[in-house]
PDB file of N, CA and C in Angstrom:
ATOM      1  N   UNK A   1       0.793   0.602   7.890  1.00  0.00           N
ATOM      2  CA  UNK A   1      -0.447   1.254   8.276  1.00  0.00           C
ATOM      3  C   UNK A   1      -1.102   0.469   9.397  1.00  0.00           C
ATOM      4  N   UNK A   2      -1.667   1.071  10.217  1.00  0.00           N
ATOM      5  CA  UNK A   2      -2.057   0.580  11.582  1.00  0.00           C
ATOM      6  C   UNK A   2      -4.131   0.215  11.223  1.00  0.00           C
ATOM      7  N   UNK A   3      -4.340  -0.986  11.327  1.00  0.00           N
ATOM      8  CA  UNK A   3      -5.622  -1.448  10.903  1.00  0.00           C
ATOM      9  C   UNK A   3      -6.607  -0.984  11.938  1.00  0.00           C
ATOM     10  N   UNK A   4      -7.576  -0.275  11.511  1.00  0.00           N
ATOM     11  CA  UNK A   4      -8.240   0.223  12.541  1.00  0.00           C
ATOM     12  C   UNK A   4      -9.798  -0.821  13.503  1.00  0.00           C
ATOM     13  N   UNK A   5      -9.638  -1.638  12.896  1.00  0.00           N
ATOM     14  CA  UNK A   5     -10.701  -2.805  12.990  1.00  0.00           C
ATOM     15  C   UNK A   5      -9.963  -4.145  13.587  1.00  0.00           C
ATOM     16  N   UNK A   6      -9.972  -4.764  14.332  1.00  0.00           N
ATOM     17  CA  UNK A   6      -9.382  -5.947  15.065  1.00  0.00           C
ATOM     18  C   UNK A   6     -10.132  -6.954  15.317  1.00  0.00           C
ATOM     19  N   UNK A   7     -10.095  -8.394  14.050  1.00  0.00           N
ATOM     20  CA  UNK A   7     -11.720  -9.290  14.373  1.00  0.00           C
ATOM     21  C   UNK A   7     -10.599 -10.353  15.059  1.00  0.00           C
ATOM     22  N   UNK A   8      -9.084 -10.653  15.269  1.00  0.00           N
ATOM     23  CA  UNK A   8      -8.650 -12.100  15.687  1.00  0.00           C
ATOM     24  C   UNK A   8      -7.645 -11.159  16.245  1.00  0.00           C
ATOM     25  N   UNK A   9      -6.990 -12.204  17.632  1.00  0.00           N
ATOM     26  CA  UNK A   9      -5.808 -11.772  18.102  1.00  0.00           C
ATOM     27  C   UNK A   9      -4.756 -11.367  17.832  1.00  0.00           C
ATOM     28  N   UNK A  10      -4.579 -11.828  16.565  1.00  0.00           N
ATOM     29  CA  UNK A  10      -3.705 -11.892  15.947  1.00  0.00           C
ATOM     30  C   UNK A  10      -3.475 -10.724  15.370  1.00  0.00           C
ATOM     31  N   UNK A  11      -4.359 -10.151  14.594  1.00  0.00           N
ATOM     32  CA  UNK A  11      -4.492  -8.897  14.009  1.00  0.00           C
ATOM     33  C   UNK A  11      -3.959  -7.481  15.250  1.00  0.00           C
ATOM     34  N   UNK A  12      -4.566  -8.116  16.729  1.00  0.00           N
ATOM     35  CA  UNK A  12      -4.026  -6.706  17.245  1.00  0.00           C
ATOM     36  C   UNK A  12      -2.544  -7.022  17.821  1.00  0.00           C
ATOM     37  N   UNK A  13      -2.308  -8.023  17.866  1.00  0.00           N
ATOM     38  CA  UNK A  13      -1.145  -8.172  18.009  1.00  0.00           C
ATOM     39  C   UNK A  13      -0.171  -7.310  17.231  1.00  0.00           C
ATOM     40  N   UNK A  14      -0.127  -7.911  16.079  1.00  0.00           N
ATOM     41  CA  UNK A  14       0.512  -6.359  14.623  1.00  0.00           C
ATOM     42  C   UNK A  14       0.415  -5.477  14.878  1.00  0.00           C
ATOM     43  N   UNK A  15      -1.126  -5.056  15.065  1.00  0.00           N
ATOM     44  CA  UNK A  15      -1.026  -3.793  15.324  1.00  0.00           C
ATOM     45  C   UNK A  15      -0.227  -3.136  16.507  1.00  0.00           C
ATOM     46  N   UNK A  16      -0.345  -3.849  17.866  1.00  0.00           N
ATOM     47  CA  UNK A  16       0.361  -3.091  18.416  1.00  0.00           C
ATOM     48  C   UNK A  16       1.887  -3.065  18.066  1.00  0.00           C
ATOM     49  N   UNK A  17       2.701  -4.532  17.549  1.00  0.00           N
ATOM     50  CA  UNK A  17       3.958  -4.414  17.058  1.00  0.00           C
ATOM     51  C   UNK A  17       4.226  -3.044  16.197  1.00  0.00           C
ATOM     52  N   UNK A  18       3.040  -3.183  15.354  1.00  0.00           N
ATOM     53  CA  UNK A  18       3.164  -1.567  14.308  1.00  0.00           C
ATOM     54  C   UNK A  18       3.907  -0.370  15.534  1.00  0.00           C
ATOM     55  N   UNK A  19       2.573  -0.385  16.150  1.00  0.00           N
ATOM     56  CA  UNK A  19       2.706   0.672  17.415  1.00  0.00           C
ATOM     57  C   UNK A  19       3.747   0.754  17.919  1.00  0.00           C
ATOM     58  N   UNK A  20       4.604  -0.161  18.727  1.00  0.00           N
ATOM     59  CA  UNK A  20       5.331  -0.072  19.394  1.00  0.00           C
ATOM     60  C   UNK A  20       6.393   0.294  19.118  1.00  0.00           C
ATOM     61  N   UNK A  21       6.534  -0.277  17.728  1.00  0.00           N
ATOM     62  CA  UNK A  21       8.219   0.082  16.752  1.00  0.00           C
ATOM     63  C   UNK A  21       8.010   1.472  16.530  1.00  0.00           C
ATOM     64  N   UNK A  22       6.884   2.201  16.153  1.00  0.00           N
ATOM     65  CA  UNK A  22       6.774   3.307  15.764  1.00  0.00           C
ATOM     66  C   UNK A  22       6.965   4.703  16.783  1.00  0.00           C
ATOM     67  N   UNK A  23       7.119   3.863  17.982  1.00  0.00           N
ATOM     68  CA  UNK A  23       7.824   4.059  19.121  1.00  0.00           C
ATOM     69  C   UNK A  23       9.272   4.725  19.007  1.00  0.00           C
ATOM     70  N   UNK A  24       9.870   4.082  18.444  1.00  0.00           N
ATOM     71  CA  UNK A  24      11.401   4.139  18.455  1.00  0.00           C
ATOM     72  C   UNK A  24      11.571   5.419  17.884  1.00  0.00           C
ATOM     73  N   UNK A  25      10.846   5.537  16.699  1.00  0.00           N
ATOM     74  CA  UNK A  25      11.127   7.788  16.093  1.00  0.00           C
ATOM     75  C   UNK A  25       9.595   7.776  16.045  1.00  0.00           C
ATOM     76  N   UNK A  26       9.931   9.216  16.388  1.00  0.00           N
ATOM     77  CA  UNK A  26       8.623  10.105  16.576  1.00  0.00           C
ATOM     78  C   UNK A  26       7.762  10.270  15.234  1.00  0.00           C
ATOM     79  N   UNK A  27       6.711  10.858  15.641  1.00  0.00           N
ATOM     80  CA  UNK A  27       5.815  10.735  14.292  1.00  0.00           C
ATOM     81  C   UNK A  27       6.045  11.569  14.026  1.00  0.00           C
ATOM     82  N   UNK A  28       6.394  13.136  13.812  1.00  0.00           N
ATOM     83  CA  UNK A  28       7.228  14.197  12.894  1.00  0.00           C
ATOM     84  C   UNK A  28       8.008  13.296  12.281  1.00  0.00           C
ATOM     85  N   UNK A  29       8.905  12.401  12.366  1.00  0.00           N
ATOM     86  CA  UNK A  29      10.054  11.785  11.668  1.00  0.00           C
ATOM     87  C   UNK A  29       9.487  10.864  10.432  1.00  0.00           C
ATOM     88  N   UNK A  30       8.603   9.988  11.265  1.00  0.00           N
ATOM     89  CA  UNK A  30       7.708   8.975  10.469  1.00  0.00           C
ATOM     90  C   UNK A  30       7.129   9.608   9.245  1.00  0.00           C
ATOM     91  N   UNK A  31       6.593  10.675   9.698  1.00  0.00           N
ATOM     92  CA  UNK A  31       5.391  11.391   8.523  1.00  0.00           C
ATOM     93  C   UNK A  31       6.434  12.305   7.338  1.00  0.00           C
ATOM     94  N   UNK A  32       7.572  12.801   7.942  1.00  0.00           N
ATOM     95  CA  UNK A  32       8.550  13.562   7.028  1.00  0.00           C
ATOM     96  C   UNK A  32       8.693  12.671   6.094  1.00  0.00           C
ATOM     97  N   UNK A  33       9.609  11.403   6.857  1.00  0.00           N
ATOM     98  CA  UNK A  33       9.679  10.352   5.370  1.00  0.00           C
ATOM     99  C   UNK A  33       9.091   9.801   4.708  1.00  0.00           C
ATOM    100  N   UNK A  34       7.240  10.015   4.847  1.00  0.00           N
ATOM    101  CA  UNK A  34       6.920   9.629   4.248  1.00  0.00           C
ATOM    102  C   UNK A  34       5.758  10.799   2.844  1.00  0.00           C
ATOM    103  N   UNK A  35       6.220  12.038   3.318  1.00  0.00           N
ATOM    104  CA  UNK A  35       5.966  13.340   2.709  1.00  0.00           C
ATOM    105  C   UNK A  35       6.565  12.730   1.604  1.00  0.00           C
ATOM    106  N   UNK A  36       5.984  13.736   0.410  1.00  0.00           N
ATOM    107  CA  UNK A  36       6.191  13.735  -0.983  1.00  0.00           C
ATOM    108  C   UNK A  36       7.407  14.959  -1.318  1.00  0.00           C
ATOM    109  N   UNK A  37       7.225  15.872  -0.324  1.00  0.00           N
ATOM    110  CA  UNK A  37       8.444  16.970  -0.736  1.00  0.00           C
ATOM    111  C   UNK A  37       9.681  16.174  -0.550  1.00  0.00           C
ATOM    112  N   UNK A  38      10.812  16.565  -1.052  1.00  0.00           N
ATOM    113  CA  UNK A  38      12.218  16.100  -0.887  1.00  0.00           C
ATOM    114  C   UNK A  38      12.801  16.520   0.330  1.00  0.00           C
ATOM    115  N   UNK A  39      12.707  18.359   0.724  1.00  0.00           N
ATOM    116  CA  UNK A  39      13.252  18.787   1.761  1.00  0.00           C
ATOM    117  C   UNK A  39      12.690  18.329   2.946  1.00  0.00           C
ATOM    118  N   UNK A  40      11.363  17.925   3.307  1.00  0.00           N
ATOM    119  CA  UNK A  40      10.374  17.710   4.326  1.00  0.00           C
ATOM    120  C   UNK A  40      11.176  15.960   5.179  1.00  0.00           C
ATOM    121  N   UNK A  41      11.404  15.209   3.760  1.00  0.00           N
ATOM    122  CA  UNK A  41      12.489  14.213   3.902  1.00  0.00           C
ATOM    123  C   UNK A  41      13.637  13.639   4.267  1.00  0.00           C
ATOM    124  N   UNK A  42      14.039  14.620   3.547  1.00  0.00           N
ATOM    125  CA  UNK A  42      15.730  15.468   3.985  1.00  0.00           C
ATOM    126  C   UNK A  42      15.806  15.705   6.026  1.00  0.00           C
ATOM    127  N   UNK A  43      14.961  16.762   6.135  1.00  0.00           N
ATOM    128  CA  UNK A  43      14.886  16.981   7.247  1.00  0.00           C
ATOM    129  C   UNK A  43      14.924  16.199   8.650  1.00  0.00           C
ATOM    130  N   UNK A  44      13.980  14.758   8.119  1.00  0.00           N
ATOM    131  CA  UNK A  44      13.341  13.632   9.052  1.00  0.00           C
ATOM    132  C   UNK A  44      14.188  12.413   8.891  1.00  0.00           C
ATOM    133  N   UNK A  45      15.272  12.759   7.728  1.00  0.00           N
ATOM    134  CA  UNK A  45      16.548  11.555   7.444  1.00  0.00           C
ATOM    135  C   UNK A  45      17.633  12.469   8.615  1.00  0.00           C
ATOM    136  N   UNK A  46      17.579  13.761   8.457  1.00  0.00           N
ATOM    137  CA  UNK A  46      18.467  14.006   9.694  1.00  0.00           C
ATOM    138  C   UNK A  46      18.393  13.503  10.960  1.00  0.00           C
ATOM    139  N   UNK A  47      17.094  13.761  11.421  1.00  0.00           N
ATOM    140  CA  UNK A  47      16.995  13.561  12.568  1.00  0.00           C
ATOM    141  C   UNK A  47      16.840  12.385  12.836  1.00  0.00           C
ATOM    142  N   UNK A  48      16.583  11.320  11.894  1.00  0.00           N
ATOM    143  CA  UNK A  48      17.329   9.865  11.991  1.00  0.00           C
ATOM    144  C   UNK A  48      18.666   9.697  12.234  1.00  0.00           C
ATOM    145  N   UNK A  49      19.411   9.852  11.685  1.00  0.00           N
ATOM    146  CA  UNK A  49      20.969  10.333  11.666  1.00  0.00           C
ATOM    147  C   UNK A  49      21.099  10.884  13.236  1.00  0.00           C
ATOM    148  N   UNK A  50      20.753  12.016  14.071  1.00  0.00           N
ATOM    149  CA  UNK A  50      20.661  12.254  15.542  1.00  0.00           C
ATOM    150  C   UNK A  50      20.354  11.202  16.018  1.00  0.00           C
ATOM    151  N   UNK A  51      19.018  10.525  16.188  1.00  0.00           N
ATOM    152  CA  UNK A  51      18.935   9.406  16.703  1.00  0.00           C
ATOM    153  C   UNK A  51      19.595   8.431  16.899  1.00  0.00           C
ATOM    154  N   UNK A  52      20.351   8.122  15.695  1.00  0.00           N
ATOM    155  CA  UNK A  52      21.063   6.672  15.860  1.00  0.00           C
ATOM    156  C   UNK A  52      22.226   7.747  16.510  1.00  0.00           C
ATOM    157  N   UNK A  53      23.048   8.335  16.184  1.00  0.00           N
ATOM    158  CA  UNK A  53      23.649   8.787  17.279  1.00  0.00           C
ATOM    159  C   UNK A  53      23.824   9.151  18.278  1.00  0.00           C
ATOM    160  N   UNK A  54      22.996   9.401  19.067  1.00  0.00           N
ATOM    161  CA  UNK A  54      22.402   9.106  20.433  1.00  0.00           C
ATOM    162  C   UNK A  54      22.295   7.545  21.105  1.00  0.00           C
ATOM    163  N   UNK A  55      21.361   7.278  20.334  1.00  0.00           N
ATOM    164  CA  UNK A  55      21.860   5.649  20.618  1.00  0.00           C
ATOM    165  C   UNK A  55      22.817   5.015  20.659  1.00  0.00           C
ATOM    166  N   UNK A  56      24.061   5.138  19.690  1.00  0.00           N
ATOM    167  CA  UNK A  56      24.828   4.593  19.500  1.00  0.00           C
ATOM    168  C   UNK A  56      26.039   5.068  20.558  1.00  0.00           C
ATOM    169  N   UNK A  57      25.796   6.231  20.583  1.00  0.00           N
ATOM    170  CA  UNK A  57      26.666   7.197  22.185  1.00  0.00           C
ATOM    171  C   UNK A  57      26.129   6.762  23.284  1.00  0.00           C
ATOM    172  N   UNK A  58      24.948   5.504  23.388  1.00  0.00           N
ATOM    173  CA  UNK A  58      24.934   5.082  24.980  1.00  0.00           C
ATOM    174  C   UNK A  58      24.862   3.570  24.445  1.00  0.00           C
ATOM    175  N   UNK A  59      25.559   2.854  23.570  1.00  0.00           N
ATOM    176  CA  UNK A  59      25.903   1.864  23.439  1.00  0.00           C
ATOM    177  C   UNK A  59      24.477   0.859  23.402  1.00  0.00           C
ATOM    178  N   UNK A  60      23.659   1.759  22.807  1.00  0.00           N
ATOM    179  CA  UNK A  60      22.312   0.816  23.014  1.00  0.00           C
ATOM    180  C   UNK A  60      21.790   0.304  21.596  1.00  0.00           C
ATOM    181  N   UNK A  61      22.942  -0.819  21.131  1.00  0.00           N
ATOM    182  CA  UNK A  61      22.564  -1.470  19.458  1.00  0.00           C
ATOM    183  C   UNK A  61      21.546  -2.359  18.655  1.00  0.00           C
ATOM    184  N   UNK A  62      20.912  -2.330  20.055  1.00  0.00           N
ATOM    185  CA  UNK A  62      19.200  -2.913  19.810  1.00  0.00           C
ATOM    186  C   UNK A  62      18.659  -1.862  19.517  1.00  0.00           C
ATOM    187  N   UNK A  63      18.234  -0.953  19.985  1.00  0.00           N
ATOM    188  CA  UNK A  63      17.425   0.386  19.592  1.00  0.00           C
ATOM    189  C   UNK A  63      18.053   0.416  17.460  1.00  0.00           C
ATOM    190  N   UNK A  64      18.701   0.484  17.782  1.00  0.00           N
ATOM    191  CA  UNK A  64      19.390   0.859  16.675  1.00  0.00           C
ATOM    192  C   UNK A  64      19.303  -0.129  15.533  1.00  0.00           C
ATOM    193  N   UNK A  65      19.627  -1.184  15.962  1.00  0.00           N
ATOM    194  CA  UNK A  65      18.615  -2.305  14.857  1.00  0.00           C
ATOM    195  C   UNK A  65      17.621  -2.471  14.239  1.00  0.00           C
ATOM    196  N   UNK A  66      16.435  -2.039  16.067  1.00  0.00           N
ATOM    197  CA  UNK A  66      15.055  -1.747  15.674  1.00  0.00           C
ATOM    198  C   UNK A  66      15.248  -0.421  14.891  1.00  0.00           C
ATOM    199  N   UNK A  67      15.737   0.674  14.998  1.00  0.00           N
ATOM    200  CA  UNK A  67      15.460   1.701  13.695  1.00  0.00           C
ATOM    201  C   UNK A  67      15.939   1.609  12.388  1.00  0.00           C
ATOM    202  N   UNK A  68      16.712   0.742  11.978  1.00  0.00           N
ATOM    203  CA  UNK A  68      16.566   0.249  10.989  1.00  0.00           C
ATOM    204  C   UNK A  68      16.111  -0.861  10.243  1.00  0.00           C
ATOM    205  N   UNK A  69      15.542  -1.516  10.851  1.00  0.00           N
ATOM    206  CA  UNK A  69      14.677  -2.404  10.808  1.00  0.00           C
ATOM    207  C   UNK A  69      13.252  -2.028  10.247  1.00  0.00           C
ATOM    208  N   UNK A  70      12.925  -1.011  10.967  1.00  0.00           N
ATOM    209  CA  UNK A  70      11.605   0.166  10.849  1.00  0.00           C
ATOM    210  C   UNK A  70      11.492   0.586   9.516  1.00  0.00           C
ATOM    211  N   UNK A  71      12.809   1.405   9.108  1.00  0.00           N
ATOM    212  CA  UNK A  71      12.892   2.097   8.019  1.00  0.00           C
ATOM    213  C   UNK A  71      13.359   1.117   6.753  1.00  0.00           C
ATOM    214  N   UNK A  72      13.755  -0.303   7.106  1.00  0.00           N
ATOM    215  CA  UNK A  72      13.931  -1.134   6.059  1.00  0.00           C
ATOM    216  C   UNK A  72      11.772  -1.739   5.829  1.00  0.00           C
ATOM    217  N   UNK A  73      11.615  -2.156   6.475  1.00  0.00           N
ATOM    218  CA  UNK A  73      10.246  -3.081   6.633  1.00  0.00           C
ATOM    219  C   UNK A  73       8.845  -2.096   6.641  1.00  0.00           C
ATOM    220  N   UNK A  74       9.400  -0.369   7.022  1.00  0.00           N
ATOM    221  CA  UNK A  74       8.036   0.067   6.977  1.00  0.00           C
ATOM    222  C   UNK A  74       7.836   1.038   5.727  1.00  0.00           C
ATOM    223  N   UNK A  75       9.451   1.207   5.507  1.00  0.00           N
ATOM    224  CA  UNK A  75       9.532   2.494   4.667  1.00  0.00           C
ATOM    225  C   UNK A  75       9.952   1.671   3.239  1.00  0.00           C
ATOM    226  N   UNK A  76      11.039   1.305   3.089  1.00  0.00           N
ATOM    227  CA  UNK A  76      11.704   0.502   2.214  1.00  0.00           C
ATOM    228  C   UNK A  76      10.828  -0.010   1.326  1.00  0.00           C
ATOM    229  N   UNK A  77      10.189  -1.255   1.454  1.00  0.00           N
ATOM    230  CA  UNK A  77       9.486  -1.972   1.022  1.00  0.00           C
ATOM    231  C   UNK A  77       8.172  -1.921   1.237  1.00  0.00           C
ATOM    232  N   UNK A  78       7.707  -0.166   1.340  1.00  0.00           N
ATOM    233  CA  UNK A  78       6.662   0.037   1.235  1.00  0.00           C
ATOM    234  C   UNK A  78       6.293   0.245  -0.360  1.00  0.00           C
ATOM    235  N   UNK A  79       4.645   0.231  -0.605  1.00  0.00           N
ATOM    236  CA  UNK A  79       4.381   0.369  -2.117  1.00  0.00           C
ATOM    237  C   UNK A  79       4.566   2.008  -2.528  1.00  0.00           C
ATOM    238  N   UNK A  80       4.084   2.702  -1.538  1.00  0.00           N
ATOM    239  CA  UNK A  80       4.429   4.439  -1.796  1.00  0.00           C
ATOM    240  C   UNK A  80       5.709   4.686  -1.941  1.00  0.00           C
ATOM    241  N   UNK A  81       5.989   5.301  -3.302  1.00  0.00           N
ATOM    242  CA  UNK A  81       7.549   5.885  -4.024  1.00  0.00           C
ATOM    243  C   UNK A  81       8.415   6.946  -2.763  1.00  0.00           C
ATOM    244  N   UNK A  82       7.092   7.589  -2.245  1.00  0.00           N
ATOM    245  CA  UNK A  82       7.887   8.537  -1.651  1.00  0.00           C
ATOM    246  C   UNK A  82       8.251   7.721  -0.013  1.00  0.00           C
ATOM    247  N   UNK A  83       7.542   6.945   0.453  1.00  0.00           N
ATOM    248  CA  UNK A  83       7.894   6.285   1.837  1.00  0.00           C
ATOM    249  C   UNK A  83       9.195   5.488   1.117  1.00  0.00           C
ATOM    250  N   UNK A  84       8.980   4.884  -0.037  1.00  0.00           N
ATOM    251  CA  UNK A  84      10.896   4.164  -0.772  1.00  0.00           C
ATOM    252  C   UNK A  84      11.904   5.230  -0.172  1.00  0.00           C
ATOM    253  N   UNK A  85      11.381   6.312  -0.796  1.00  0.00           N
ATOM    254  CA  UNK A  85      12.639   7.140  -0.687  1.00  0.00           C
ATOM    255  C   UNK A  85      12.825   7.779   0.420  1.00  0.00           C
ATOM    256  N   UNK A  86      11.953   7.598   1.395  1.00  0.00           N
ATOM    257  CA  UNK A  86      12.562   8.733   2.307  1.00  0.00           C
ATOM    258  C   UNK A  86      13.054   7.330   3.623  1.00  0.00           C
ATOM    259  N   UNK A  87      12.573   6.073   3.282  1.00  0.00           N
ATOM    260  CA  UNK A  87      13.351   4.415   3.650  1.00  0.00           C
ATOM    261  C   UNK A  87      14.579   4.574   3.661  1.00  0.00           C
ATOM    262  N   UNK A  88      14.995   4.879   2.334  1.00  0.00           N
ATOM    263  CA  UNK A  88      16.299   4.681   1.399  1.00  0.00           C
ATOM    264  C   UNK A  88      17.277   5.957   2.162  1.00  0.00           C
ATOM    265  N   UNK A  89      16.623   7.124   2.345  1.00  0.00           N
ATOM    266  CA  UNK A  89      17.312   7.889   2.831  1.00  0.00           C
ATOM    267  C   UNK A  89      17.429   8.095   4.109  1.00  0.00           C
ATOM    268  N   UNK A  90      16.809   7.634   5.025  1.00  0.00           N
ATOM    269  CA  UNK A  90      16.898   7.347   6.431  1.00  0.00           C
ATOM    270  C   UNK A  90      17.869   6.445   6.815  1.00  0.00           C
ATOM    271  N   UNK A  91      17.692   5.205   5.416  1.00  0.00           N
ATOM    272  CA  UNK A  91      18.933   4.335   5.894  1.00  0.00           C
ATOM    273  C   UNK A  91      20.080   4.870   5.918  1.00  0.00           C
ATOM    274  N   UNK A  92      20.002   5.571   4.811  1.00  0.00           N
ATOM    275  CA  UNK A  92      21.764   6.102   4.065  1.00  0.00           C
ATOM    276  C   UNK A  92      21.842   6.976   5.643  1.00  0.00           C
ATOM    277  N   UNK A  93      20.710   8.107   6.496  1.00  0.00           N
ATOM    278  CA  UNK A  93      21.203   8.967   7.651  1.00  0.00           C
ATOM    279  C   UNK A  93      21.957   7.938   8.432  1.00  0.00           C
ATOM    280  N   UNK A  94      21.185   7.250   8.924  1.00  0.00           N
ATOM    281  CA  UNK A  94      21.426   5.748  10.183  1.00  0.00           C
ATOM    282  C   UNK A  94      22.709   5.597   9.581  1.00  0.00           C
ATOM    283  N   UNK A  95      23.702   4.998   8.444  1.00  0.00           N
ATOM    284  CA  UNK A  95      24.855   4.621   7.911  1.00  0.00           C
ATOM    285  C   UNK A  95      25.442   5.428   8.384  1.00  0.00           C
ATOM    286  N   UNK A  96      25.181   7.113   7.831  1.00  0.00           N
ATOM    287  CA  UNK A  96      26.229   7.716   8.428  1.00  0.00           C
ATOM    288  C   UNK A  96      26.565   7.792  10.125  1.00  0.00           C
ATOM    289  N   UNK A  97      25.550   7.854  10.556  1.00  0.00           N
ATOM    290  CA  UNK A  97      25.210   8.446  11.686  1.00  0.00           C
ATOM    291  C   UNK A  97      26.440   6.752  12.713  1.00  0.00           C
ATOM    292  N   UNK A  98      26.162   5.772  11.768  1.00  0.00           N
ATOM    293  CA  UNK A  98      26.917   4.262  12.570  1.00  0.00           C
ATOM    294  C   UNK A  98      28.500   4.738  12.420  1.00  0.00           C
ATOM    295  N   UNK A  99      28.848   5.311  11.366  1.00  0.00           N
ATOM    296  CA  UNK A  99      30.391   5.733  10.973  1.00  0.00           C
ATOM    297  C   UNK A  99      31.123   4.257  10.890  1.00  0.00           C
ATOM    298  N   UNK A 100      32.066   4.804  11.983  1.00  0.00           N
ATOM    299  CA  UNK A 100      32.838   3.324  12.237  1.00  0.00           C
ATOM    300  C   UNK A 100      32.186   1.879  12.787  1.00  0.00           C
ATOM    301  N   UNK A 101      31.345   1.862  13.074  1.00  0.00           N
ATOM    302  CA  UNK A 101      30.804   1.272  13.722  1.00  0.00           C
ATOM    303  C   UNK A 101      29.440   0.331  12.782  1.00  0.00           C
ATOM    304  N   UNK A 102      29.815   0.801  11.611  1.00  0.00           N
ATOM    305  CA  UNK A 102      28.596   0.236  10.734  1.00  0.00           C
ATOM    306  C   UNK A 102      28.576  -1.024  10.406  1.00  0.00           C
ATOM    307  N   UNK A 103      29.804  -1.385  11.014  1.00  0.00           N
ATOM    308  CA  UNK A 103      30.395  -3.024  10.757  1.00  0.00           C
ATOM    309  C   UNK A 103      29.452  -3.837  11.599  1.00  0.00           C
ATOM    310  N   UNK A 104      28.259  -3.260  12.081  1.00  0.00           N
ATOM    311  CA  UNK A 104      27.830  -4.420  13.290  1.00  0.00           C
ATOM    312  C   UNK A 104      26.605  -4.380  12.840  1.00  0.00           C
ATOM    313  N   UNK A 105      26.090  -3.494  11.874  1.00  0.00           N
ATOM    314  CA  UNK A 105      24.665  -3.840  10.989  1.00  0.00           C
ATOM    315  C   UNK A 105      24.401  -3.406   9.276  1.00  0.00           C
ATOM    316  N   UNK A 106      25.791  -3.955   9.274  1.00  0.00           N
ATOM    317  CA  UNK A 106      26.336  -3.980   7.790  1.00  0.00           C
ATOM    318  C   UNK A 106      24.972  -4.723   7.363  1.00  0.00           C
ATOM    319  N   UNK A 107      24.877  -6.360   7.461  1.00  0.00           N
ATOM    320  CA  UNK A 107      24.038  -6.945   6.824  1.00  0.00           C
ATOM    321  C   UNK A 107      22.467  -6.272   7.030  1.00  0.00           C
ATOM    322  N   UNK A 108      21.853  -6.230   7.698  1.00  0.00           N
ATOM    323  CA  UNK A 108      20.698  -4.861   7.900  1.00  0.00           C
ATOM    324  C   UNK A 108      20.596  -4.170   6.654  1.00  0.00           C
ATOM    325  N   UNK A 109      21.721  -3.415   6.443  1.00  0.00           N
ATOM    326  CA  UNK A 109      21.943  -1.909   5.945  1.00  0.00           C
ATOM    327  C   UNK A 109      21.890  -2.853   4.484  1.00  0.00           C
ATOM    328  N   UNK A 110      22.823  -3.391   3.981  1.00  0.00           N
ATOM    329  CA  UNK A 110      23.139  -4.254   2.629  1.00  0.00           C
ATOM    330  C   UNK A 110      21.886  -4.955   2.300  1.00  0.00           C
ATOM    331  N   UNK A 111      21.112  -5.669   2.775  1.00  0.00           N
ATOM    332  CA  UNK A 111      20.107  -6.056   2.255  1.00  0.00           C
ATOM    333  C   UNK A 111      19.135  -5.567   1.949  1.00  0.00           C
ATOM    334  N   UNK A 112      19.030  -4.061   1.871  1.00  0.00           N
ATOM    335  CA  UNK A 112      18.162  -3.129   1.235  1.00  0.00           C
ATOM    336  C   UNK A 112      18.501  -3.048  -0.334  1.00  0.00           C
ATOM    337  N   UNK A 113      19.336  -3.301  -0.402  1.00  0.00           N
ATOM    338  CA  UNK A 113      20.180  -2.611  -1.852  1.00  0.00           C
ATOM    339  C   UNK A 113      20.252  -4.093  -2.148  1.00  0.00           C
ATOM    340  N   UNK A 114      20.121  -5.576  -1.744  1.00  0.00           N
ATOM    341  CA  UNK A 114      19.822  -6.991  -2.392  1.00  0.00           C
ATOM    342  C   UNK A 114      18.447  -7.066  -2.923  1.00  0.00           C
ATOM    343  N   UNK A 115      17.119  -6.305  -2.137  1.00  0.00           N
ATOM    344  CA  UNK A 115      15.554  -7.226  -2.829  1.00  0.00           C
ATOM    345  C   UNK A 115      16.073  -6.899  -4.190  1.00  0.00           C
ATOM    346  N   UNK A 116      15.249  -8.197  -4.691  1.00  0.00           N
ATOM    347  CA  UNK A 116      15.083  -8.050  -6.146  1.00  0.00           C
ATOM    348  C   UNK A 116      14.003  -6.635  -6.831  1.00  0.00           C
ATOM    349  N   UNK A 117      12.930  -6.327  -6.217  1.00  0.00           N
ATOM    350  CA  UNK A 117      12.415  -5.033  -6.702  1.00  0.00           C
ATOM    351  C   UNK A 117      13.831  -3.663  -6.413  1.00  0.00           C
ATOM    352  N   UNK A 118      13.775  -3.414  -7.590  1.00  0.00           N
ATOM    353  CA  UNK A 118      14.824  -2.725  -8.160  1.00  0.00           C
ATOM    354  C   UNK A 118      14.433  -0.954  -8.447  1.00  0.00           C
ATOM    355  N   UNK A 119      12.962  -0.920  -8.128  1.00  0.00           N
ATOM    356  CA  UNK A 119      12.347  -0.016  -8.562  1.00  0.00           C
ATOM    357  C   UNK A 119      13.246   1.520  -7.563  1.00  0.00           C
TER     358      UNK A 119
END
């Protein structure tokens, strides 16, 4: 969540990091996964899945880090059940979407399925 009040540098600093990553997928995408419907989810894990394939078809594996990175740190291990799951399922799009190629952010992808919250 993006803090709407900024008393130290520091604070807008985050914030714009928030900002900037949130950059990488659009806010239709952002807000799908973090909808409570399943299909609304579904939908915005696809077009994760496009994304990284796009990216990954112009060889650009930073982008692609940062989007899972996003969906591990914003979605994942968020406290809202439904931002977990639509984390969890964005990752699983991004996996598919890496195919062969998943060998290069295996550890990324695997350390979702290591935190100890199990929930």
């Amino acid at each position: 969540a993006v803090v709407s009040t900024q008393s130290t540098g520091v604070e807008r600093k985050e914030v714009m990091t928030t900002q900037q990553d949130n950059a990488i997928l659009p806010i239709t995408v952002t807000r799908g996964l973090n909808d409570r419907v399943y299909e609304k989810r579904k939908l915005a894990a696809l077009e994760v899945e496009r994304i990284v394939r796009d990216l990954m078809s112009r060889n650009d594996t930073k982008q692609v880090k940062r989007v899972i990175d996003l969906l591990v740190n914003s979605f994942v291990l968020a406290q809202n059940p439904n931002s977990k799951k639509g984390g969890l399922i964005g990752v699983a799009a991004a996996a598919i979407a890496l195919g062969k190629d998943i060998g290069l952010f295996v550890s990324e992808i695997v350390r979702v399925f290591l935190r100890n919250d199990r929930k």
